[in-house]
N, C-alpha and C. Protein backbone atom coordinates (compact mmCIF):
# COMPACT_ATOMS: atom_id res chain seq x y z
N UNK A 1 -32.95 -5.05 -35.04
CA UNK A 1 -33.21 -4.78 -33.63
C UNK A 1 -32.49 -5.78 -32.75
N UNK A 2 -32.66 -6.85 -33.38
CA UNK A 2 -31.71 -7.93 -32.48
C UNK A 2 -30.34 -7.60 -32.49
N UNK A 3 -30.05 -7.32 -33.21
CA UNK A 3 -28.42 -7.39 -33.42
C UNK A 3 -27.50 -6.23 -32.53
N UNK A 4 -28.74 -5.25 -32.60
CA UNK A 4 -28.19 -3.88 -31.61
C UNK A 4 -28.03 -4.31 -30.37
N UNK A 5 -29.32 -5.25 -30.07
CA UNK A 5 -29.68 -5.48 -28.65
C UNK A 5 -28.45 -6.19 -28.54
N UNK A 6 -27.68 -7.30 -29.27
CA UNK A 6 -26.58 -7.90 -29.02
C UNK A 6 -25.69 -7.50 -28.61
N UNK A 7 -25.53 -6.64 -29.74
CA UNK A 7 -24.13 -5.91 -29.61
C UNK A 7 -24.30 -4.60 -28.44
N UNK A 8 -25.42 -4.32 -27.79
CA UNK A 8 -25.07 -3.24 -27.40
C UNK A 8 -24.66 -4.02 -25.98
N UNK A 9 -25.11 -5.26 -25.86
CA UNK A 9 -24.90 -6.14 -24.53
C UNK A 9 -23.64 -6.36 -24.56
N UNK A 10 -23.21 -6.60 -25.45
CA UNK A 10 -21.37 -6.97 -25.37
C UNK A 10 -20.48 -5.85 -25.08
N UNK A 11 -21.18 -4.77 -25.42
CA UNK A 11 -20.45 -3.55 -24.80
C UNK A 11 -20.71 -3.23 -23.52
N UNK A 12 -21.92 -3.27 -23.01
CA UNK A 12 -22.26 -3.35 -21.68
C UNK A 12 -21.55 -4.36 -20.34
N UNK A 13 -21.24 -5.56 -21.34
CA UNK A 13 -20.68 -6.51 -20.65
C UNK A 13 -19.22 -6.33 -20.36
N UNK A 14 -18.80 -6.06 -21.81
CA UNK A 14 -17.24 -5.85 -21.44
C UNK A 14 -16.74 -4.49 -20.45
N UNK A 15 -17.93 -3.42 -20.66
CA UNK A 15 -17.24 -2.48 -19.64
C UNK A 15 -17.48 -2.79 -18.20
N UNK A 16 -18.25 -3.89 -17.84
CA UNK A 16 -18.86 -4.46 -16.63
C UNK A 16 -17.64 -4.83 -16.13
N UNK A 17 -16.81 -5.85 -17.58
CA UNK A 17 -16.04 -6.92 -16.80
C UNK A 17 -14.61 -5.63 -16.57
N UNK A 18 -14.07 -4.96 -17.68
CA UNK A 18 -13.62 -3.88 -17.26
C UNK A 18 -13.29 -3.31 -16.24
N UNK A 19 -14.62 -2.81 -16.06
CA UNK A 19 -14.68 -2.00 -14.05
C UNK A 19 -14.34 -3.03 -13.14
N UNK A 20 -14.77 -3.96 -13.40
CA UNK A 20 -14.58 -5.21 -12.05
C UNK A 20 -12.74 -5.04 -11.78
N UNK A 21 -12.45 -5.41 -13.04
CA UNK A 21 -10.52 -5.58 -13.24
C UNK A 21 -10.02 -4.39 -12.56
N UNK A 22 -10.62 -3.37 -13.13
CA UNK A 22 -10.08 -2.05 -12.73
C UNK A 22 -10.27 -1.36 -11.05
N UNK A 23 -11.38 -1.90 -10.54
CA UNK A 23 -11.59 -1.89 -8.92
C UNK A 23 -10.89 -2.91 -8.13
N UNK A 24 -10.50 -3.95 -8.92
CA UNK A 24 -9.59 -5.04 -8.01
C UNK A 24 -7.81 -4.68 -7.86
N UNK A 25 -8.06 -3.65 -9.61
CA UNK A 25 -6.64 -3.24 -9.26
C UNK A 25 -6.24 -1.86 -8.34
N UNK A 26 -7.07 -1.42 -8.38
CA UNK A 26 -7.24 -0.47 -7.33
C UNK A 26 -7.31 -0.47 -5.64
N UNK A 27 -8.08 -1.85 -5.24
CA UNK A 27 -8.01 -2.57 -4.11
C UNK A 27 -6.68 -2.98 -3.98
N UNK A 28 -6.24 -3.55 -5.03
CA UNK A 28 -4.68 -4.40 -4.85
C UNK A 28 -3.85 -3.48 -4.74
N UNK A 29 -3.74 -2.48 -5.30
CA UNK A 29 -3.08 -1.31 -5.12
C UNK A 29 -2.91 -0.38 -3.48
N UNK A 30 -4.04 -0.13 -3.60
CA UNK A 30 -4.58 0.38 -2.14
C UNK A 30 -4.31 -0.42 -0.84
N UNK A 31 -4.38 -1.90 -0.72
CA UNK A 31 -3.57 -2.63 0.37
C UNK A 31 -2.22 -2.92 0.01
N UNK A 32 -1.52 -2.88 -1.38
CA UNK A 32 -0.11 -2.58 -1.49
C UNK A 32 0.58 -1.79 -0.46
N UNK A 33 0.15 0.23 -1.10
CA UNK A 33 -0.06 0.94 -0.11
C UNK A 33 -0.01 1.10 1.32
N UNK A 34 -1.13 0.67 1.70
CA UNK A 34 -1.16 0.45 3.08
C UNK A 34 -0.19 -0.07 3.81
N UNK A 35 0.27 -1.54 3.09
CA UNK A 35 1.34 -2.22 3.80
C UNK A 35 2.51 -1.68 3.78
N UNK A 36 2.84 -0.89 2.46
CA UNK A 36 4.28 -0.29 2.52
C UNK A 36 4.13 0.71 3.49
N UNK A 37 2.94 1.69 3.78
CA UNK A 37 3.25 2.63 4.28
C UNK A 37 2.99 2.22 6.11
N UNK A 38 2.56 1.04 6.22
CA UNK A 38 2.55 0.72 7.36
C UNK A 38 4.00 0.29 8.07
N UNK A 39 4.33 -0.11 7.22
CA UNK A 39 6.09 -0.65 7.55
C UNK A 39 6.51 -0.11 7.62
N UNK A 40 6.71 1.27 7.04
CA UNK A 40 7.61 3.09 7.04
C UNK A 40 7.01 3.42 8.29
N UNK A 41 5.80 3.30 8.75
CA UNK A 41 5.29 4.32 10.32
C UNK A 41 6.25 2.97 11.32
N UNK A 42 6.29 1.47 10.99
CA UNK A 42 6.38 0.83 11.98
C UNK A 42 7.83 1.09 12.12
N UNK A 43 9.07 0.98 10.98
CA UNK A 43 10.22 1.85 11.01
C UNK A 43 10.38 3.07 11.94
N UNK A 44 9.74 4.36 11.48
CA UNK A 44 10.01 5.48 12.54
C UNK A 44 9.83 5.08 13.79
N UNK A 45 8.95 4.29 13.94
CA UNK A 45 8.50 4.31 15.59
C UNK A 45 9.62 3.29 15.96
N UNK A 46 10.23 2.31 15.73
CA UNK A 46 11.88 1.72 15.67
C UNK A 46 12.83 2.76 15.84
N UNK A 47 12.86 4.04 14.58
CA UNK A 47 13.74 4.60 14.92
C UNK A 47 13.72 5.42 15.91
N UNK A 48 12.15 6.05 16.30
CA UNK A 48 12.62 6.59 17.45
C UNK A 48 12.91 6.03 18.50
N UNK A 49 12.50 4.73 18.86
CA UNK A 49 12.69 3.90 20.10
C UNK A 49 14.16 3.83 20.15
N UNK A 50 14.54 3.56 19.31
CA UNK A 50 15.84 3.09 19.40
C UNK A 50 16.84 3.84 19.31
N UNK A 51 17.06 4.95 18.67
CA UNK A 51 17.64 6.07 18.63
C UNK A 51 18.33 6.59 19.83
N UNK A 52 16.94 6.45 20.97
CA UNK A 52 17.80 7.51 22.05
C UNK A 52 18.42 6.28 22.66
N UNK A 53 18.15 5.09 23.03
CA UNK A 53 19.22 3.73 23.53
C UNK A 53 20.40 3.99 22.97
N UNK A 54 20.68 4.45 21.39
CA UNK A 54 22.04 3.77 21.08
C UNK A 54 22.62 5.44 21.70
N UNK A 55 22.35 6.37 21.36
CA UNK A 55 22.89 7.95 21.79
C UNK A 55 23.21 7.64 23.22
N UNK A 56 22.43 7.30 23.92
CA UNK A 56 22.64 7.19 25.73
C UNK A 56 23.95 6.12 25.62
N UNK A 57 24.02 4.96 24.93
CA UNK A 57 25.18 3.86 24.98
C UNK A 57 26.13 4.95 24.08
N UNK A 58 25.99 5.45 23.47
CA UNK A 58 27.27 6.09 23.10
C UNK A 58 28.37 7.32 23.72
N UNK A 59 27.20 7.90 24.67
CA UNK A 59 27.77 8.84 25.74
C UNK A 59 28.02 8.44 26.92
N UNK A 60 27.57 6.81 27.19
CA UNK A 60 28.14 5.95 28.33
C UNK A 60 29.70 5.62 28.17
N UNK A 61 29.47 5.00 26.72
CA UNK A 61 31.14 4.67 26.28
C UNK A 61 32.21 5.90 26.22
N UNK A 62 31.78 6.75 25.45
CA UNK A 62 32.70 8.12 25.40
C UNK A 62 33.52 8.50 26.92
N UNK A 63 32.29 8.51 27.86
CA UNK A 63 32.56 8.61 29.12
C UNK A 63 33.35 7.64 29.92
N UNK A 64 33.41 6.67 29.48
CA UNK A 64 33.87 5.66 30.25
C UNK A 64 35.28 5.25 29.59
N UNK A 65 35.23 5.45 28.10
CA UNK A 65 36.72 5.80 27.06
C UNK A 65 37.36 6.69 27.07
């Protein structure tokens, strides 16, 4: 009876410690994520800002070349 109770704790334990690893990598993952995909929205919104500046400077020059 003891020995089950042991062993069934070490299984209990290790899938404890398990899940813990496996939710941190999932967190770490998930603000990975976030940040890459925050940098891609902060990009577009660059490219659109900026986009129509360089088009307008390029039909200034054309015009003026």
């Amino acid at each position: 009876m003891k020995e089950a109770t042991l062993t069934k704790n070490w299984v209990v334990e290790g899938f404890n410690t398990l899940g813990k690893y496996c939710l941190s990598a999932i967190k770490g993952g998930a603000l990975m994520t976030g940040g890459i995909g925050g940098l891609v929205i902060v990009g577009i919104w660059l490219l659109l800002l900026v986009f129509p500046i360089f088009l307008f400077v390029s039909v200034i020059l054309k015009i003026l070349g």
